[in-house]
PDB file of N, CA and C in Angstrom:
ATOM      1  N   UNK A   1      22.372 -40.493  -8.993  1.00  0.00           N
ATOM      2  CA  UNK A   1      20.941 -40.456  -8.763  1.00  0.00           C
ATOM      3  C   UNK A   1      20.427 -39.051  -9.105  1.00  0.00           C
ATOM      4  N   UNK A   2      19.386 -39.108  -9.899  1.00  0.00           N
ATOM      5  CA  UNK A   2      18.740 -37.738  -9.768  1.00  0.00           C
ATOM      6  C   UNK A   2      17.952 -36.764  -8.745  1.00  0.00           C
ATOM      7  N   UNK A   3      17.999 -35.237  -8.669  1.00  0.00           N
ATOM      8  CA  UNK A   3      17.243 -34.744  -8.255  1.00  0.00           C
ATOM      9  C   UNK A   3      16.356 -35.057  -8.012  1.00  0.00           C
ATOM     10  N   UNK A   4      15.677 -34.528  -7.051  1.00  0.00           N
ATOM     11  CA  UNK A   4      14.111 -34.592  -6.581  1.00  0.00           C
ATOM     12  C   UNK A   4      13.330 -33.067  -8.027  1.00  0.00           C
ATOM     13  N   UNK A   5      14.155 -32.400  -8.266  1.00  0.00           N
ATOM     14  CA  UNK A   5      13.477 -31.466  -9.284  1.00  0.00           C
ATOM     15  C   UNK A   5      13.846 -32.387 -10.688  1.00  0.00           C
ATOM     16  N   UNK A   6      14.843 -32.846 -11.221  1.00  0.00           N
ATOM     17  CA  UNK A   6      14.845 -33.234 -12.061  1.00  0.00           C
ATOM     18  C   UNK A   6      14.299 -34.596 -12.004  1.00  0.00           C
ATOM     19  N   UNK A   7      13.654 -35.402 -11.271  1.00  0.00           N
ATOM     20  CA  UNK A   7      12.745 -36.475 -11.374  1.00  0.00           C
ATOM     21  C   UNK A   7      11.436 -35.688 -11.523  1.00  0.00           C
ATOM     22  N   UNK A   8      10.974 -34.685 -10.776  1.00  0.00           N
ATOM     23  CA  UNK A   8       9.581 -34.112 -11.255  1.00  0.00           C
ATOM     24  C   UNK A   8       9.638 -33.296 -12.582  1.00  0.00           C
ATOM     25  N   UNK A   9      10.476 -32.983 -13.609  1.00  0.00           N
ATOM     26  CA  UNK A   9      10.326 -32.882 -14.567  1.00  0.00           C
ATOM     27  C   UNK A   9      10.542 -33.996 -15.832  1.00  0.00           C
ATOM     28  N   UNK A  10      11.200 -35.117 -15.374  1.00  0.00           N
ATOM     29  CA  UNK A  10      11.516 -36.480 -15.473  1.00  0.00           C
ATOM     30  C   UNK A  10       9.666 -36.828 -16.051  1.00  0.00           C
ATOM     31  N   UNK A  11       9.324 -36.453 -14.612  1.00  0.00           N
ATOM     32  CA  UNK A  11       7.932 -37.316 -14.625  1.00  0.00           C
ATOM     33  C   UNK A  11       6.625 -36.644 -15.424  1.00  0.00           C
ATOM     34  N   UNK A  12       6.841 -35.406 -14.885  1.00  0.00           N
ATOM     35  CA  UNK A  12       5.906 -34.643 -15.919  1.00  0.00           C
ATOM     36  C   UNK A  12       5.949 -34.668 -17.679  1.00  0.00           C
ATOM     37  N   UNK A  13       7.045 -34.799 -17.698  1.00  0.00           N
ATOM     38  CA  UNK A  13       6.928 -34.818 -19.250  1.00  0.00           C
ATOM     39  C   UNK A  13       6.702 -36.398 -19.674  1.00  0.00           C
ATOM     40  N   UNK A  14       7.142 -37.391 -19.105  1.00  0.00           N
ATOM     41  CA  UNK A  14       6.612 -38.538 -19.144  1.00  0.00           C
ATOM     42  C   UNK A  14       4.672 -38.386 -19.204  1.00  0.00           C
ATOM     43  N   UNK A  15       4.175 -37.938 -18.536  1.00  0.00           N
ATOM     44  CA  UNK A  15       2.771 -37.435 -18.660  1.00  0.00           C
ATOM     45  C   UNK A  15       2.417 -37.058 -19.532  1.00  0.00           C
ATOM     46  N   UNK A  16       3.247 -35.719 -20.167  1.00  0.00           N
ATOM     47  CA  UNK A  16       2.540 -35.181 -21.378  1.00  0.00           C
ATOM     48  C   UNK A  16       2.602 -35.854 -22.858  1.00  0.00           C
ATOM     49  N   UNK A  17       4.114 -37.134 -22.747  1.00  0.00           N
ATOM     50  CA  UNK A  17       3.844 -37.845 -23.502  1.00  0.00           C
ATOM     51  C   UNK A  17       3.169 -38.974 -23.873  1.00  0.00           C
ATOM     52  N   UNK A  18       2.052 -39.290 -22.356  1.00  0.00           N
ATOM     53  CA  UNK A  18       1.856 -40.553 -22.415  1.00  0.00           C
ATOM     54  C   UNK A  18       2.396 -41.762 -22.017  1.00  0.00           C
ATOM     55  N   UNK A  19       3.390 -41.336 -21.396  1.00  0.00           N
ATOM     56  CA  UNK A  19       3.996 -42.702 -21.168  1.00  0.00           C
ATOM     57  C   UNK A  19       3.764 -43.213 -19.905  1.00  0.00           C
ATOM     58  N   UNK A  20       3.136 -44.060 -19.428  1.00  0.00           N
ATOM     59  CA  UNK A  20       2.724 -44.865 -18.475  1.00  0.00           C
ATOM     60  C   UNK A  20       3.794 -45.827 -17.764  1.00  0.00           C
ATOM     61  N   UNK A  21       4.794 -46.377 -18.519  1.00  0.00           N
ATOM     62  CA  UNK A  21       5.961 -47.022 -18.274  1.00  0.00           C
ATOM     63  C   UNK A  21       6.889 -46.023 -17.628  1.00  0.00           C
ATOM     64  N   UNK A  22       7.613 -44.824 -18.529  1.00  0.00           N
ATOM     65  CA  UNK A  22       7.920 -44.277 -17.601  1.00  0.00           C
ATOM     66  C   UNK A  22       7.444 -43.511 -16.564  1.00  0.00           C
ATOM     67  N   UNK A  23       6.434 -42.857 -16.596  1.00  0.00           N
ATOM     68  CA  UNK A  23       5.649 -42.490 -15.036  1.00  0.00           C
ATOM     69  C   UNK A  23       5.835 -43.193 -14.019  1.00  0.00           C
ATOM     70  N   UNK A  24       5.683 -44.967 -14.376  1.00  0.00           N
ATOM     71  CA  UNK A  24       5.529 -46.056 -13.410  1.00  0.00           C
ATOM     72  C   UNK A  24       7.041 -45.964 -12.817  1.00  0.00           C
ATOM     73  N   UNK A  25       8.387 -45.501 -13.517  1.00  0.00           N
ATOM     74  CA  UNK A  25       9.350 -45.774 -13.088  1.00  0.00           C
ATOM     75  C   UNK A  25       9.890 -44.632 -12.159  1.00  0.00           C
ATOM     76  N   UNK A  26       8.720 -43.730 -11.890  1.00  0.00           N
ATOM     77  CA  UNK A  26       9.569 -42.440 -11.170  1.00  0.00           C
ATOM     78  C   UNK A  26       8.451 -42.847  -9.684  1.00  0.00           C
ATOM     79  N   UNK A  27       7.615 -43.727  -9.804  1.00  0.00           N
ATOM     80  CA  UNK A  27       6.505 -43.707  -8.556  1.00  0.00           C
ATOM     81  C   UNK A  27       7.178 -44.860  -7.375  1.00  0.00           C
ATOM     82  N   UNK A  28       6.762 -44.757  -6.449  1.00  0.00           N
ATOM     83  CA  UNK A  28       7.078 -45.559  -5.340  1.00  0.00           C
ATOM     84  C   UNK A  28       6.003 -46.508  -5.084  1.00  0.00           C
ATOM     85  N   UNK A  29       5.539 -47.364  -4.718  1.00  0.00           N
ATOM     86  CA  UNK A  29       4.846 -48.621  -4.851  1.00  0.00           C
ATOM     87  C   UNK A  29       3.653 -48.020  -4.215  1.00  0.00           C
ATOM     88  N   UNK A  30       3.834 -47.581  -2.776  1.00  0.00           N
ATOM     89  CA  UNK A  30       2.966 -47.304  -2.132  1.00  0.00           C
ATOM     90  C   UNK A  30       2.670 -45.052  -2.195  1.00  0.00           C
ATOM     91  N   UNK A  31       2.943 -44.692  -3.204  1.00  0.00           N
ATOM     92  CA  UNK A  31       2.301 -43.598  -3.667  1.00  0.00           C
ATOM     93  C   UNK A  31       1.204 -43.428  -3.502  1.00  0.00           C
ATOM     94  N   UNK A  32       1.307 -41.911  -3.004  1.00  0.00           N
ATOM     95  CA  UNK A  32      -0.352 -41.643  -2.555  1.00  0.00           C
ATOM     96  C   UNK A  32      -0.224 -39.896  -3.118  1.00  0.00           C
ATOM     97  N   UNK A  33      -1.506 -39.961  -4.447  1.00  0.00           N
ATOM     98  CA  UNK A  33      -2.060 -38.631  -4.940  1.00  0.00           C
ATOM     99  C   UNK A  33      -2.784 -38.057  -4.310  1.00  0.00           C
ATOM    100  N   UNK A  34      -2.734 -36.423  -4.529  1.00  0.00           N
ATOM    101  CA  UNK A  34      -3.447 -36.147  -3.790  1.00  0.00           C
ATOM    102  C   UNK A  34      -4.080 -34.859  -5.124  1.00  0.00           C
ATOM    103  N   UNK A  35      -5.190 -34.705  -5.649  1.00  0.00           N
ATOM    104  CA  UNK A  35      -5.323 -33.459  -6.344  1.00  0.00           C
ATOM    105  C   UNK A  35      -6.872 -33.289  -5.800  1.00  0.00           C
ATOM    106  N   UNK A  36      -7.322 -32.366  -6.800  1.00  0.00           N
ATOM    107  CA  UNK A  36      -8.679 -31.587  -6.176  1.00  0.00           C
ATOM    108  C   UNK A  36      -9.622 -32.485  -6.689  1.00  0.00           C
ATOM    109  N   UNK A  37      -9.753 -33.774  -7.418  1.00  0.00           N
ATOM    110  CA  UNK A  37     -11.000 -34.516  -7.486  1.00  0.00           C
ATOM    111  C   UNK A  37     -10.678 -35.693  -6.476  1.00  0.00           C
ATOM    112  N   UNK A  38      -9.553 -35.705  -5.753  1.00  0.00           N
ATOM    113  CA  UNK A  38      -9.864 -36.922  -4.243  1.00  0.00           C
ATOM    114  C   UNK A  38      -8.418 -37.141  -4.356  1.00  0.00           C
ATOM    115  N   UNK A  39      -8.120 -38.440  -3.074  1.00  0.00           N
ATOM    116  CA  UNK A  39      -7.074 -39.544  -3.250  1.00  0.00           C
ATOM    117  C   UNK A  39      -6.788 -40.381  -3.628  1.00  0.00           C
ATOM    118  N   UNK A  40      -5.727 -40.828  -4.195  1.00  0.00           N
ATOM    119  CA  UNK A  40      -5.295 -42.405  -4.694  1.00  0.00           C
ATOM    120  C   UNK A  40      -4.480 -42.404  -4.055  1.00  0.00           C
ATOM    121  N   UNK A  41      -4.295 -44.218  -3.686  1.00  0.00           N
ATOM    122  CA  UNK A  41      -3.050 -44.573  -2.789  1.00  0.00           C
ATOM    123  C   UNK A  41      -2.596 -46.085  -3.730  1.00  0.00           C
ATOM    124  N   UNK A  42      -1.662 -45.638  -3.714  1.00  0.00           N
ATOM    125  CA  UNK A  42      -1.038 -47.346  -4.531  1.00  0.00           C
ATOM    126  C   UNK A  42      -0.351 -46.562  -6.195  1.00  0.00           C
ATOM    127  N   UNK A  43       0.893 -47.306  -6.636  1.00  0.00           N
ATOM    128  CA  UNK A  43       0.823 -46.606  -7.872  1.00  0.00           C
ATOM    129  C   UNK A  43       0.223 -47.426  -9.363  1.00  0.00           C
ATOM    130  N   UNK A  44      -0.278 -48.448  -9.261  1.00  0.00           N
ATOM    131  CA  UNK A  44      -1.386 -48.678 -10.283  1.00  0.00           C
ATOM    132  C   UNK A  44      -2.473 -47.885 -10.316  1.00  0.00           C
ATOM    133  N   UNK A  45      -2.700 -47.829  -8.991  1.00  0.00           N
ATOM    134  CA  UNK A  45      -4.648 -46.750  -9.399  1.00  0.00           C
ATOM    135  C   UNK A  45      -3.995 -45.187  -9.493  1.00  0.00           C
ATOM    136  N   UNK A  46      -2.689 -44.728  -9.400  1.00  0.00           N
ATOM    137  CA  UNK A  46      -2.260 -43.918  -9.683  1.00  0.00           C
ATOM    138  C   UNK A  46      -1.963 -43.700 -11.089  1.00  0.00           C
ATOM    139  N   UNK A  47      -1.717 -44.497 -11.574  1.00  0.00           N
ATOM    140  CA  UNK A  47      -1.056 -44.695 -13.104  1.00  0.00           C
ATOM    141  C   UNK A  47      -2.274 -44.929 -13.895  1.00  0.00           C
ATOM    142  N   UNK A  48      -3.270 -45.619 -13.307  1.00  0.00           N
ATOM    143  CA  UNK A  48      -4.337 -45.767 -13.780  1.00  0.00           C
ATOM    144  C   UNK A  48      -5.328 -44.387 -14.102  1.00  0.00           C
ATOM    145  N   UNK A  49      -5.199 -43.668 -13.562  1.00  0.00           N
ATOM    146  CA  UNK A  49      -5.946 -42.120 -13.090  1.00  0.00           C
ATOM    147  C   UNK A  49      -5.181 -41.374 -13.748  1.00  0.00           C
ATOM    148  N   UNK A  50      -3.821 -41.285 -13.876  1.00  0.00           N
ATOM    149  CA  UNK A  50      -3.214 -40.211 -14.351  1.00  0.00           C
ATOM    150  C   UNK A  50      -3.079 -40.467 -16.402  1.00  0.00           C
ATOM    151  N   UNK A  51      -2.593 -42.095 -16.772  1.00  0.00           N
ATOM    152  CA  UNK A  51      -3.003 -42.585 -17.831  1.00  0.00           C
ATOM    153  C   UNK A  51      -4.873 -41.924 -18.541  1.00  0.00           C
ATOM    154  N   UNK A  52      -5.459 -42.154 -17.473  1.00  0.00           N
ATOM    155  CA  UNK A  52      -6.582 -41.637 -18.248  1.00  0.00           C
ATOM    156  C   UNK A  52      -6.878 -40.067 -18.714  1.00  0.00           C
ATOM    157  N   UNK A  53      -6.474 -39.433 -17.585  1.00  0.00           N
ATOM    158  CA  UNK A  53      -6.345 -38.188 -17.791  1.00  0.00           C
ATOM    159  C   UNK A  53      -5.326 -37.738 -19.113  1.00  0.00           C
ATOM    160  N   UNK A  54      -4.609 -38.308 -19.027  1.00  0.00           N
ATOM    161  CA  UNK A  54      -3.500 -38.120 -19.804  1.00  0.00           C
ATOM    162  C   UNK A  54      -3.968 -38.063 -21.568  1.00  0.00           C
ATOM    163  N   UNK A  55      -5.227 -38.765 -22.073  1.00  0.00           N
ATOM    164  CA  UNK A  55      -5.474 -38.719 -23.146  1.00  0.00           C
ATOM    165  C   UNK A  55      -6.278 -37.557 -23.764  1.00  0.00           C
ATOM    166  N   UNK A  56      -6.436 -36.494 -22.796  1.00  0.00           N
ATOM    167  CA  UNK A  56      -7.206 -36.171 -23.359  1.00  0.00           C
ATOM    168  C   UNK A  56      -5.720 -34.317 -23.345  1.00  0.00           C
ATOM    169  N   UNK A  57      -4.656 -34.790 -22.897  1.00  0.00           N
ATOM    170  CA  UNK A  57      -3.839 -33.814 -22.805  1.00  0.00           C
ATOM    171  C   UNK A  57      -2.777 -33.753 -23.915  1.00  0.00           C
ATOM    172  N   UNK A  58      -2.721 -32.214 -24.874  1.00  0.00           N
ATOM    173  CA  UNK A  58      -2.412 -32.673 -26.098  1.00  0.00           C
ATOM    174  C   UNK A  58      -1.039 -31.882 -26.050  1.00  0.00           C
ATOM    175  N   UNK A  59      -0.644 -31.107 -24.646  1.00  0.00           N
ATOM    176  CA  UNK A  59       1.158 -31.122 -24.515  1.00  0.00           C
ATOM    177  C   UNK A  59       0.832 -30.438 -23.060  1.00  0.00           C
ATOM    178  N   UNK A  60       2.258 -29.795 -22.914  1.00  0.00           N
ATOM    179  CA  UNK A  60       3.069 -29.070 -21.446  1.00  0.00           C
ATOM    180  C   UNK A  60       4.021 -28.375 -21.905  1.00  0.00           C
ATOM    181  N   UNK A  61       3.808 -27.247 -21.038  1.00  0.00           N
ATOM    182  CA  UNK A  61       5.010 -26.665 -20.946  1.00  0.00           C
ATOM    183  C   UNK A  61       5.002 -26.431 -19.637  1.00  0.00           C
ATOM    184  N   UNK A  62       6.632 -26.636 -19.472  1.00  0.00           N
ATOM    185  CA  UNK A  62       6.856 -26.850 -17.974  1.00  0.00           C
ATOM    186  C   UNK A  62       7.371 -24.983 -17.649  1.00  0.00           C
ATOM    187  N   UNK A  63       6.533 -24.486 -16.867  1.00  0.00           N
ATOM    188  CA  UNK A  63       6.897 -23.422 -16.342  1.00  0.00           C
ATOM    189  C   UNK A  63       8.169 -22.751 -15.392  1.00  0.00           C
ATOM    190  N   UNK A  64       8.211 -23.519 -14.098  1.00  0.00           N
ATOM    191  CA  UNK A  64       9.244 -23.256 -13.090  1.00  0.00           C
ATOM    192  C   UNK A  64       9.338 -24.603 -12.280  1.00  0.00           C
ATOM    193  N   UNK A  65      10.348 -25.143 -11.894  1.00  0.00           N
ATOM    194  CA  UNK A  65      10.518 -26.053 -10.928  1.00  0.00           C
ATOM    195  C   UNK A  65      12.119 -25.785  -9.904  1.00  0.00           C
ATOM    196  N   UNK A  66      11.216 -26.286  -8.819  1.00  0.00           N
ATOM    197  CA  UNK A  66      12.369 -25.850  -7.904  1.00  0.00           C
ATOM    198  C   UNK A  66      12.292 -27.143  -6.279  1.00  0.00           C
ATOM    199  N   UNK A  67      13.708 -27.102  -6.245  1.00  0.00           N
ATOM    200  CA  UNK A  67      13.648 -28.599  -5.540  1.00  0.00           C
ATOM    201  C   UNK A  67      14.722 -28.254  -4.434  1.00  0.00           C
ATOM    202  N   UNK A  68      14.701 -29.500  -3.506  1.00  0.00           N
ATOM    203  CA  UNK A  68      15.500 -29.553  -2.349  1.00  0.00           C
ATOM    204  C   UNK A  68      16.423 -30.897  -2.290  1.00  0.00           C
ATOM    205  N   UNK A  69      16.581 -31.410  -1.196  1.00  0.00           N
ATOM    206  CA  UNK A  69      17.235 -32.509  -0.920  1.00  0.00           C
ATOM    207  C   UNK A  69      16.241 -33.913  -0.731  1.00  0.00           C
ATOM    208  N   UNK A  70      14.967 -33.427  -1.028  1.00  0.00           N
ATOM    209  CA  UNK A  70      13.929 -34.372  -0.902  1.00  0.00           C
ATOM    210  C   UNK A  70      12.806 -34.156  -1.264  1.00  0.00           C
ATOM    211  N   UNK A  71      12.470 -32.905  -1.935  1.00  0.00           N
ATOM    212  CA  UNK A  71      11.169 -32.507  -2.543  1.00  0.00           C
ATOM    213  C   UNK A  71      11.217 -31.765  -3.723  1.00  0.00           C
ATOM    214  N   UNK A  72      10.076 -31.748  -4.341  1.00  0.00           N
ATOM    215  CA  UNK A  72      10.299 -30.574  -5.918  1.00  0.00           C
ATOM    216  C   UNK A  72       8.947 -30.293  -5.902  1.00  0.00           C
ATOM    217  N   UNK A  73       8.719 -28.546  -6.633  1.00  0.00           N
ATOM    218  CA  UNK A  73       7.767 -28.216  -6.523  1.00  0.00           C
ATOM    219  C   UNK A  73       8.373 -27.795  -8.410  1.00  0.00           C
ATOM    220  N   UNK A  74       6.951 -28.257  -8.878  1.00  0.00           N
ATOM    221  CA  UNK A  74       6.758 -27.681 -10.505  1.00  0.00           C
ATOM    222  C   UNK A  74       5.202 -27.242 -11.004  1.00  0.00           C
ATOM    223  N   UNK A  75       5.589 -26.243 -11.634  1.00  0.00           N
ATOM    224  CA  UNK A  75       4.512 -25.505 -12.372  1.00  0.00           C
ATOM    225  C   UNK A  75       4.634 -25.427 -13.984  1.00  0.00           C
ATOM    226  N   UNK A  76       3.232 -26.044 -14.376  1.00  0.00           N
ATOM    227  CA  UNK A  76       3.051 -25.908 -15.732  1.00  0.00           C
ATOM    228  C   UNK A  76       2.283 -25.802 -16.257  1.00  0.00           C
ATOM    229  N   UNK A  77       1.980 -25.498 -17.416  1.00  0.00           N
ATOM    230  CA  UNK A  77       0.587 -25.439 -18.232  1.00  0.00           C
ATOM    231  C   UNK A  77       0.501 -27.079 -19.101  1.00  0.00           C
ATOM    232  N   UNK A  78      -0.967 -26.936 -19.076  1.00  0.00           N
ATOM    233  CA  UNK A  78      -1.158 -28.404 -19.229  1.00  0.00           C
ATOM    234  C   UNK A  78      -2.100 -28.097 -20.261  1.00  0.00           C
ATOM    235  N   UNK A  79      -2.056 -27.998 -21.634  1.00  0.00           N
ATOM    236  CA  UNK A  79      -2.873 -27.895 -22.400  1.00  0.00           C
ATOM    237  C   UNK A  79      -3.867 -28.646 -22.832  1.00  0.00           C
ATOM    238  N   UNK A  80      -4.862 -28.901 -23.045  1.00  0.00           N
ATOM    239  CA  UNK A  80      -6.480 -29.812 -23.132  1.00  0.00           C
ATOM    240  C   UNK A  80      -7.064 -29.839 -24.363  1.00  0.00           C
ATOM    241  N   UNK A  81      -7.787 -31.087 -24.500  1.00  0.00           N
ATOM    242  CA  UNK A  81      -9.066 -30.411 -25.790  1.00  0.00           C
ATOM    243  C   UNK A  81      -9.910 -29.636 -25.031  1.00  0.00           C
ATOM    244  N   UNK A  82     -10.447 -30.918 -23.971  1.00  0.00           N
ATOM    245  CA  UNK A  82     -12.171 -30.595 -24.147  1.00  0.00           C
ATOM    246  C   UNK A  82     -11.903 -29.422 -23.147  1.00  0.00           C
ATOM    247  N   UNK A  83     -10.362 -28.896 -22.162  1.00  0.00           N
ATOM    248  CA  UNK A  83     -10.670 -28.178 -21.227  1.00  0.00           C
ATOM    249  C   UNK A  83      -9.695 -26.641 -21.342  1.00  0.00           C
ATOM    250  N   UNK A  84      -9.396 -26.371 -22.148  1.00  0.00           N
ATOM    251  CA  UNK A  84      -7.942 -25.571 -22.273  1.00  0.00           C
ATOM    252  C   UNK A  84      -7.524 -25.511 -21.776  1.00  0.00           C
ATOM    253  N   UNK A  85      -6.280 -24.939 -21.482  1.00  0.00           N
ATOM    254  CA  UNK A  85      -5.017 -24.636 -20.661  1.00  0.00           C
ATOM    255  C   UNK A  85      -5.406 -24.827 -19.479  1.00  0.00           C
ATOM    256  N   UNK A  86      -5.235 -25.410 -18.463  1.00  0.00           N
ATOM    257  CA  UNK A  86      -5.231 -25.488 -17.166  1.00  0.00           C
ATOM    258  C   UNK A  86      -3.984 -25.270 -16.834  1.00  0.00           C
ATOM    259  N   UNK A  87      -3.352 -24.295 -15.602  1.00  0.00           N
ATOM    260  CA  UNK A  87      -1.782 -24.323 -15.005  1.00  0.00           C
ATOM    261  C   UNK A  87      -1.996 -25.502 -13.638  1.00  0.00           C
ATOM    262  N   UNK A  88      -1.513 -25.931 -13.575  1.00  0.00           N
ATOM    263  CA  UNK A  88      -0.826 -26.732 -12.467  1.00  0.00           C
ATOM    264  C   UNK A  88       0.445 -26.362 -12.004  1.00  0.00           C
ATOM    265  N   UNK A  89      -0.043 -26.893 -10.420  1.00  0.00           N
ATOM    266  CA  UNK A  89       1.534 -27.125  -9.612  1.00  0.00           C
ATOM    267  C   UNK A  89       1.582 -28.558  -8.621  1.00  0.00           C
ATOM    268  N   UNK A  90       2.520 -29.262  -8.840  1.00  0.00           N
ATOM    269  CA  UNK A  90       2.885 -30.476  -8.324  1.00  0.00           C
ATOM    270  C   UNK A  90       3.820 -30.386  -7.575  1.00  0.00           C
ATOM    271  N   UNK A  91       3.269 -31.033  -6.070  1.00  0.00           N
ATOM    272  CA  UNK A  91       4.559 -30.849  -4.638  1.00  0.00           C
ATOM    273  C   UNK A  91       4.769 -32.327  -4.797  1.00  0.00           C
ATOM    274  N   UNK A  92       5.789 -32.733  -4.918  1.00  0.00           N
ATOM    275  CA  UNK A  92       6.521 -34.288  -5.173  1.00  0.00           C
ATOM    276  C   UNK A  92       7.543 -34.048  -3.575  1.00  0.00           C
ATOM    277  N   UNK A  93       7.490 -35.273  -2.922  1.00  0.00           N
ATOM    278  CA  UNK A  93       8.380 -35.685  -2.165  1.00  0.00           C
ATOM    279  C   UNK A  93       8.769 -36.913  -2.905  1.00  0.00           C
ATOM    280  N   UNK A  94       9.882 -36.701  -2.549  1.00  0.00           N
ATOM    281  CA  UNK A  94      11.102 -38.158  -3.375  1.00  0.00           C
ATOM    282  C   UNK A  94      11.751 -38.511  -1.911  1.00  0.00           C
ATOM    283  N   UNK A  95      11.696 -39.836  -2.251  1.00  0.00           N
ATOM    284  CA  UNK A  95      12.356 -41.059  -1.015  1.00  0.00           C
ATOM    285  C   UNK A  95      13.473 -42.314  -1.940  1.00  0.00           C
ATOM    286  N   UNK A  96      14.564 -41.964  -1.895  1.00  0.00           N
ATOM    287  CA  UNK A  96      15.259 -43.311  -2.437  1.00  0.00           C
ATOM    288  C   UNK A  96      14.903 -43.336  -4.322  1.00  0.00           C
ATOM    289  N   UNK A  97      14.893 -41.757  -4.600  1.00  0.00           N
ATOM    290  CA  UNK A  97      14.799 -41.673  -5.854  1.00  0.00           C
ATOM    291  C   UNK A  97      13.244 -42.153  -6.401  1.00  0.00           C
ATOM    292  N   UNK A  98      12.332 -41.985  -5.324  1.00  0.00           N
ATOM    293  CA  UNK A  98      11.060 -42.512  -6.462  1.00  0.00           C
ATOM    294  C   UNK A  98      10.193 -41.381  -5.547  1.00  0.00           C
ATOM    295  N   UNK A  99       9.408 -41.060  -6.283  1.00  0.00           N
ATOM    296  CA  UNK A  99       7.904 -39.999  -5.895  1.00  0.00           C
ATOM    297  C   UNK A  99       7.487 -40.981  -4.700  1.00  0.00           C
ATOM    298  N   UNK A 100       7.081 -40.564  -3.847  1.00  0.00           N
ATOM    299  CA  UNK A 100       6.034 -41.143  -2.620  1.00  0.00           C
ATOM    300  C   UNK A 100       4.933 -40.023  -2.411  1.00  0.00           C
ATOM    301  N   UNK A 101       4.746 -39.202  -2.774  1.00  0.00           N
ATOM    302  CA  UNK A 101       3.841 -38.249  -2.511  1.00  0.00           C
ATOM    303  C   UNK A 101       3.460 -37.059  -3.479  1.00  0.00           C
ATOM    304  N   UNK A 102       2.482 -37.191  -4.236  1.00  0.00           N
ATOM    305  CA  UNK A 102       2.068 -35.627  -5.842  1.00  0.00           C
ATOM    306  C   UNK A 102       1.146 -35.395  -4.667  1.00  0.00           C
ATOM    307  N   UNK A 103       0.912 -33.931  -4.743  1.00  0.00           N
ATOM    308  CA  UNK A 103       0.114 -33.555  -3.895  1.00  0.00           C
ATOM    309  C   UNK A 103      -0.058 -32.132  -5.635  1.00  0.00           C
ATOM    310  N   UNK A 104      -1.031 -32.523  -6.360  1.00  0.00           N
ATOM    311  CA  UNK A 104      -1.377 -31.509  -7.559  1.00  0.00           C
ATOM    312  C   UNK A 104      -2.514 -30.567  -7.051  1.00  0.00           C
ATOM    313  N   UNK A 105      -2.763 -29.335  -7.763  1.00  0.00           N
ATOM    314  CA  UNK A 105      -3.129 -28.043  -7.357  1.00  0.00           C
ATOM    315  C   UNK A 105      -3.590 -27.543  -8.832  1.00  0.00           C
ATOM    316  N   UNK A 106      -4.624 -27.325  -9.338  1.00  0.00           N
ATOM    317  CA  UNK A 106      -4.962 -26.949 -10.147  1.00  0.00           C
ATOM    318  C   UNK A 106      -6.405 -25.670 -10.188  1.00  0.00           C
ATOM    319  N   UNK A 107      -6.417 -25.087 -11.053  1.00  0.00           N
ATOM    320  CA  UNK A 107      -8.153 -24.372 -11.326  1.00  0.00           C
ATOM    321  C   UNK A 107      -9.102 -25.777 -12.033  1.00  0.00           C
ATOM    322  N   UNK A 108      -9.951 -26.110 -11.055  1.00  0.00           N
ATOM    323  CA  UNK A 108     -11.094 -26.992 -11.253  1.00  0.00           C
ATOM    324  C   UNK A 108     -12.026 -26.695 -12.052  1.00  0.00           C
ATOM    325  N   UNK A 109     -12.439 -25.043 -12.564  1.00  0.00           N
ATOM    326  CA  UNK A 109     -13.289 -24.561 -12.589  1.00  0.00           C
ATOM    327  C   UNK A 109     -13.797 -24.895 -14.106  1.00  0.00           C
ATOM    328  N   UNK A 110     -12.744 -25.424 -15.412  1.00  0.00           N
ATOM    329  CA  UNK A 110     -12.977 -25.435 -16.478  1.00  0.00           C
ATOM    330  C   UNK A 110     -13.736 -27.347 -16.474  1.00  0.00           C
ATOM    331  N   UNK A 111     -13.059 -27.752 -15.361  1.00  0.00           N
ATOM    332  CA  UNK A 111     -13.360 -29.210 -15.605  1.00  0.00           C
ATOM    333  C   UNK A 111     -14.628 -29.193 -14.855  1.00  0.00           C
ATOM    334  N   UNK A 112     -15.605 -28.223 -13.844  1.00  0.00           N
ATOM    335  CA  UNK A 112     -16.524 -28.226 -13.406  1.00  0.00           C
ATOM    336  C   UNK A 112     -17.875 -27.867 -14.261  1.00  0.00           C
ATOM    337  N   UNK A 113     -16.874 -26.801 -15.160  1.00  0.00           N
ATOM    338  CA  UNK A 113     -18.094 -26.281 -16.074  1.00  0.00           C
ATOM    339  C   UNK A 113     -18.460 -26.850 -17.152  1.00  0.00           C
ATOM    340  N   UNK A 114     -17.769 -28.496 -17.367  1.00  0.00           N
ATOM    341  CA  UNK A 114     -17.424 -29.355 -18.681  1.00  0.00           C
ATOM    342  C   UNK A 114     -18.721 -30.557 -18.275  1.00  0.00           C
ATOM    343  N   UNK A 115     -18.471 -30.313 -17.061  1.00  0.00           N
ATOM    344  CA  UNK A 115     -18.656 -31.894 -16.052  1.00  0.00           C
ATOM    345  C   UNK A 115     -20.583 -31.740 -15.934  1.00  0.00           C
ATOM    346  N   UNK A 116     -21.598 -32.295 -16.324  1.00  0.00           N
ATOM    347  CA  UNK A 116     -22.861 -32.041 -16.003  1.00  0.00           C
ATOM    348  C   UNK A 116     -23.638 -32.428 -14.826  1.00  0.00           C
TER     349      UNK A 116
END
């Protein structure tokens, strides 16, 4: 079974490629997001939210990740069109090998000043 750090880099790069299938395979049914535009609970409206976001993100580089016996914390740059570089950090708790909890952390400020 994998890490709780190597499933959150598992999953992140699944993100930056788009892939919705695998994202879906690192989430736990009842997943609940948490970032700075609100909550999702469930991992369809999760996959659903993060899929959308996801198109407009044109790579990653994964900065630092660092994990335990049940959690991973990762930092990366998330490169944009319409928003440039935004860094992120994602606190993942893992249960039985699947995410139950992104709790993401980002600067809002480029997507505030985009947003009318």
């Amino acid at each position: 079974m994998s890490t709780p750090a190597e499933i959150a880099t598992l999953f992140v790069e699944a993100f930056a490629r788009r892939d919705v299938d695998a994202m879906a395979g690192h989430l736990a049914d009842d997943v609940v997001f948490e970032s700075p535009r609100g909550t999702i609970e469930g991992a369809a409206p999760v996959l659903a939210a993060m899929g959308q976001f996801a198109e407009v993100v044109a790579g990653v580089q994964i900065l630092s990740v660092l994990g335990d016996g049940e959690q991973a914390m990762i930092m990366y740059d998330m490169v944009t069109g319409p928003f440039g570089t935004l860094r992120a950090a994602d606190h993942l708790v893992i249960r039985d090998g699947r995410i139950v909890s992104d709790r993401l952390v980002f600067d809002t400020y480029e997507l505030r000043k985009a947003t009318p």
